[in-house]
Protein backbone atom coordinates (compact mmCIF):
# COMPACT_ATOMS: atom_id res chain seq x y z
CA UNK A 1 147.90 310.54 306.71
CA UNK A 2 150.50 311.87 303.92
CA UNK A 3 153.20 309.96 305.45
CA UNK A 4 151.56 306.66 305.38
CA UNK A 5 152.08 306.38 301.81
CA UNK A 6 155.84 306.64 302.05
CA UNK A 7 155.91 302.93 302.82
CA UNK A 8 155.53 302.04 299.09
CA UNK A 9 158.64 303.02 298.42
CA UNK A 10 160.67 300.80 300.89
CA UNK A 11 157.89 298.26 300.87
CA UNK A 12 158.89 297.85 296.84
CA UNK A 13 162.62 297.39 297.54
CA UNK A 14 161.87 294.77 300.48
CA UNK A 15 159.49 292.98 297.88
CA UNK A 16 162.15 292.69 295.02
CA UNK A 17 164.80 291.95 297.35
CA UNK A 18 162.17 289.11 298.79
CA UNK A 19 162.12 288.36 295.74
CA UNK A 20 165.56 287.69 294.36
CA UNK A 21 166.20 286.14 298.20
CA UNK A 22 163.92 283.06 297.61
CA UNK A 23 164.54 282.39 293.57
CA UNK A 24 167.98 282.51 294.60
CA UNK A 25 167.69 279.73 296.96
CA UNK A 26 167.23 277.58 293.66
CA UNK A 27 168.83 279.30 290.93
CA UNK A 28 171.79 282.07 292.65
CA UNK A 29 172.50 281.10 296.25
CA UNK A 30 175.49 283.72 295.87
CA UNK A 31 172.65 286.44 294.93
CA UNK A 32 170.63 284.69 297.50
CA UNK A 33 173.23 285.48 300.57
CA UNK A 34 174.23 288.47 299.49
CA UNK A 35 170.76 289.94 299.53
CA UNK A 36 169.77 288.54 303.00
CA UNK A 37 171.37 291.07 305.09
CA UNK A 38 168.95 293.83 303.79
CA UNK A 39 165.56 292.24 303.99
CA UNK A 40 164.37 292.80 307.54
CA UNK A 41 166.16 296.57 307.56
CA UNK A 42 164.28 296.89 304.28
CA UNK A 43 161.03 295.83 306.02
CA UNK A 44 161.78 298.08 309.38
CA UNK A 45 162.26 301.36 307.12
CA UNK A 46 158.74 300.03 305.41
CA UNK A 47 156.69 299.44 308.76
CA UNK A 48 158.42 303.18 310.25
CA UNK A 49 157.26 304.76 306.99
CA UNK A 50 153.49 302.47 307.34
CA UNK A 51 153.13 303.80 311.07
CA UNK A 52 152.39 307.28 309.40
CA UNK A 53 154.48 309.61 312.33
CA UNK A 54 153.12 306.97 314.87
CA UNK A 55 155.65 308.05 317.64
CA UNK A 56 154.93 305.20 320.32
CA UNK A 57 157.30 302.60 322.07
CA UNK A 58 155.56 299.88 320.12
CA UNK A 59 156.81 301.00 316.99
CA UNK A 60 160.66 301.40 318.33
CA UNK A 61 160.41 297.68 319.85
CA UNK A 62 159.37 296.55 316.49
CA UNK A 63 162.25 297.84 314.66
CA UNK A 64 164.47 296.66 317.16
CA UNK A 65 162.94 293.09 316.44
CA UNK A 66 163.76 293.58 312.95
CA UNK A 67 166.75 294.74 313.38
CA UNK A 68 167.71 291.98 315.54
CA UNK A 69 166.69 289.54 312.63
CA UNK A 70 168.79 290.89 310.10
CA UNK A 71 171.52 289.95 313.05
CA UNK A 72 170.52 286.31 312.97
CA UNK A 73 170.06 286.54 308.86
CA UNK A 74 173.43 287.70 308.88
CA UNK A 75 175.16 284.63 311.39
CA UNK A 76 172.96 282.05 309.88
CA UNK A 77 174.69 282.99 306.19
CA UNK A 78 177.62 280.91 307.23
CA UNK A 79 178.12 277.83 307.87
CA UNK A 80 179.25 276.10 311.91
CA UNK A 81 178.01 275.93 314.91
CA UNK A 82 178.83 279.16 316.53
CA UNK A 83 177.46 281.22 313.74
CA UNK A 84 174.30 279.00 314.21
CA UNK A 85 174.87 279.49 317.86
CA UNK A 86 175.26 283.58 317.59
CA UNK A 87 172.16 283.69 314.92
CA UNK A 88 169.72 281.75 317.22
CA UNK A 89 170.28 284.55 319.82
CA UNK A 90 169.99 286.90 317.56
CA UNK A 91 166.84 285.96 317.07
CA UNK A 92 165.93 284.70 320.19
CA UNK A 93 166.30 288.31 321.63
CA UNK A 94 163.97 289.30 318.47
CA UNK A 95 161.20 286.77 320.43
CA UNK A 96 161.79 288.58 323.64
CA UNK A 97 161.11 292.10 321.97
CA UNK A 98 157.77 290.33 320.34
CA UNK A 99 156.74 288.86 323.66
CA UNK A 100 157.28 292.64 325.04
CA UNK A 101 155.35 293.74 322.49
CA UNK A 102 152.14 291.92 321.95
CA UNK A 103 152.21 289.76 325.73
CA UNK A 104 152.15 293.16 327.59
CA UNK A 105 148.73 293.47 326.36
CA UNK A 106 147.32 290.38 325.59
CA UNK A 107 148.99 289.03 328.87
CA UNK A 108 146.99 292.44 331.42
CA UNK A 109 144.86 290.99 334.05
CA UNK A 110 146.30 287.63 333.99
CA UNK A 111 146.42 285.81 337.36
CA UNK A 112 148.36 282.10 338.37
CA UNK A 113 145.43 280.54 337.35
CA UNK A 114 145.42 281.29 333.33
CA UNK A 115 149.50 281.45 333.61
CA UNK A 116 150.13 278.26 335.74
CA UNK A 117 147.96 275.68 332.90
CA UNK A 118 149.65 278.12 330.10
CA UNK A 119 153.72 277.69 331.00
CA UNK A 120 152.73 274.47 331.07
CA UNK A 121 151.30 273.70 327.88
CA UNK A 122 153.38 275.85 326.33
CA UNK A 123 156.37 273.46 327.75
CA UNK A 124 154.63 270.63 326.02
CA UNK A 125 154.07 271.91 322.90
CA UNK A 126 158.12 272.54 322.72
CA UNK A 127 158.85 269.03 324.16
CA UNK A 128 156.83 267.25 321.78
CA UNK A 129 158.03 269.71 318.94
CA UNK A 130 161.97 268.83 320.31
CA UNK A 131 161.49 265.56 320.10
CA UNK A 132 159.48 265.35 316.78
CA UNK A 133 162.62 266.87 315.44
CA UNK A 134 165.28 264.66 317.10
CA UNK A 135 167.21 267.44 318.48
CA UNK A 136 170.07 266.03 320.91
CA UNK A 137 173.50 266.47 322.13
CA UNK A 138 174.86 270.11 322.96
CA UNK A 139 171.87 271.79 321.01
CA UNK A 140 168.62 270.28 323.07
CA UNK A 141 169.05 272.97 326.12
CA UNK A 142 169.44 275.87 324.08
CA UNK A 143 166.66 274.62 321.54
CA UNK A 144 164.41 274.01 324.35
CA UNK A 145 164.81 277.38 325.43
CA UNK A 146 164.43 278.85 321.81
CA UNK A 147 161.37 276.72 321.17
CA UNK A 148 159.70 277.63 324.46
CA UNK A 149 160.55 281.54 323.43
CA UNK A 150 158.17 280.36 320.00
CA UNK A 151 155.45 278.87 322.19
CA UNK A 152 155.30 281.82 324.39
CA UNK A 153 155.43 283.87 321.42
CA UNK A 154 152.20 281.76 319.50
CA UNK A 155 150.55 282.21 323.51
CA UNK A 156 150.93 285.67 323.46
CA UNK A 157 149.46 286.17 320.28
CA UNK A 158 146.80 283.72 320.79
CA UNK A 159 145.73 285.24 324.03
CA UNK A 160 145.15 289.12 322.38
CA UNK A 161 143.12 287.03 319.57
CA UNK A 162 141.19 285.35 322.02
CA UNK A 163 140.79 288.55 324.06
CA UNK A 164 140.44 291.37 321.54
CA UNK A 165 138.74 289.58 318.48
CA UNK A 166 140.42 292.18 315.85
CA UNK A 167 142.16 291.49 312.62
CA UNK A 168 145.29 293.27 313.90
CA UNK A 169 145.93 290.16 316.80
CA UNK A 170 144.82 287.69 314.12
CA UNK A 171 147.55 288.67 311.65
CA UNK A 172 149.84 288.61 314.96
CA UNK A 173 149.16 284.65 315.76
CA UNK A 174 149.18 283.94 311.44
CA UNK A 175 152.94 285.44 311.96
CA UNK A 176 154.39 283.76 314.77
CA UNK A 177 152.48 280.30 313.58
CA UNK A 178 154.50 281.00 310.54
CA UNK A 179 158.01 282.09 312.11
CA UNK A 180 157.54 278.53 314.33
CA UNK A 181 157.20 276.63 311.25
CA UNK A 182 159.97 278.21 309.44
CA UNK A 183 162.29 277.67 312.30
CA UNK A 184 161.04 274.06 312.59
CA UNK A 185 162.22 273.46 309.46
CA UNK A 186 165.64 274.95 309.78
CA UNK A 187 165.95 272.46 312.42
CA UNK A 188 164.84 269.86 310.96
CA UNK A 189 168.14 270.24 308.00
CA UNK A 190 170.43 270.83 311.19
CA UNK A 191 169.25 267.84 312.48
CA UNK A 192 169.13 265.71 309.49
CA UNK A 193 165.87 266.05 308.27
CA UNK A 194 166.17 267.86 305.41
CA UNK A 195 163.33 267.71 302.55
CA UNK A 196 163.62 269.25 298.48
CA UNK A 197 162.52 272.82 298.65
CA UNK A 198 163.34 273.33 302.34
CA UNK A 199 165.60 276.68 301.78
CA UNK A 200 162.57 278.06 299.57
CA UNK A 201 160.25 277.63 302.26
CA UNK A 202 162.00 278.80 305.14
CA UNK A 203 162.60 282.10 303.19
CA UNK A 204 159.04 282.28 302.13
CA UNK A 205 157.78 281.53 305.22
CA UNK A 206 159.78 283.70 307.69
CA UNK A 207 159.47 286.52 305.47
CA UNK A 208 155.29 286.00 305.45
CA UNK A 209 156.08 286.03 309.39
CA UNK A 210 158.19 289.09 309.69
CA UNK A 211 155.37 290.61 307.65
CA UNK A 212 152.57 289.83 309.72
CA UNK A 213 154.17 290.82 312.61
CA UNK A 214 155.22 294.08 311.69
CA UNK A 215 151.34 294.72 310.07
CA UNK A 216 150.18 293.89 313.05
CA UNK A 217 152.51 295.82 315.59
CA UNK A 218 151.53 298.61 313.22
CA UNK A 219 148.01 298.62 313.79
CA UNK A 220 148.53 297.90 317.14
CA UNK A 221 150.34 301.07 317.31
CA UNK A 222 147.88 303.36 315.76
CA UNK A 223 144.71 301.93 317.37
CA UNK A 224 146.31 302.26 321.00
């Protein structure tokens, strides 16, 4: 149990350099940017030292998650459409490792009948999300596909809180509610939407996300 409190350590640094991330969005966006790039390996060192010793698969997909993040962080510093392109991938693959995660057991026992009315629900949710947003021209197939990745992501968590009833797979759904509304409103700027503030709260709200989600692989992990 020793080893669980070596998170504080790395959880501090990933807190300050939250920190100096978001009031940078309004004050240093040069100290902003340059800071990015360590925040989720920040937060993966944190949730490794959190798991206590945990040595499980869950724990190794999480970081890879994270990891992956930092990846899309990284692209979506600069500015164009392939480093957009390259960063929504990045993170896209982060989904997938999520949806490993949490939908292989939140998704056991499931038959056509619970996945059939799901896919397509899910499929609506991202069309009327896509279109909400106005997203057209080159982008709308590959933001289809990213936004059905979110729905699928919001299902899976859904499903274990449905299922299970524990705080671990409500903290899961809080987090991937959060990561789709963060990613919404990076969207919504690509597309011309933009709103004051929006830089402060996609930082504020993917980092909430990226936290919930690791808490709750975490306890995942170490109730299994």
């Amino acid at each position: 149990m020793k080893a669980c409190k070596y998170w504080i350590v790395p959880g501090l640094f990933f807190l300050v350099a939250s920190i100096l991330n978001v009031t940078g969005k309004v004050w240093n966006p040069v100290l902003a940017e340059t800071v990015k790039p360590a925040l989720m390996p920040l937060l993966a060192l944190t949730a490794v030292c959190a798991a206590g010793g945990v040595e499980r698969k869950e724990i190794r997909i999480l970081v890879l998650a994270l990891l992956l993040g930092c990846v899309g962080d990284t692209f979506l510093i600069f500015d164009g459409f392939l480093p957009f392109v390259f960063g929504m991938v990045a993170f896209l693959s982060g989904h997938v490792c999520y949806m490993c995660l949490f939908g292989g057991k939140s998704w056991k026992g499931f038959t056509w009948k619970t996945w059939v009315p799901a896919i397509v629900a899910m499929a609506a949710l991202t069309a009327v999300l896509i279109i909400a947003i106005g997203v057209n021209g080159a982008m709308l197939v590959p933001m289809c596909v990213y936004g059905f990745a979110l729905m699928m992501l919001i299902f899976s968590a859904l499903a274990g809180a449905v299922r299970f009833k524990t705080c671990a797979w409500w903290t899961i759904l809080c987090g991937a509610v959060l990561f789709t509304f963060s990613d919404a409103c990076i969207a919504l700027g690509t597309f011309g939407h933009d709103f004051a503030g929006r830089n402060v709260v996609i930082m504020v709200t993917y980092l909430a996300a990226q936290s919930l989600l690791a808490a709750g692989a975490i306890n995942l992990a170490k109730n299994a």
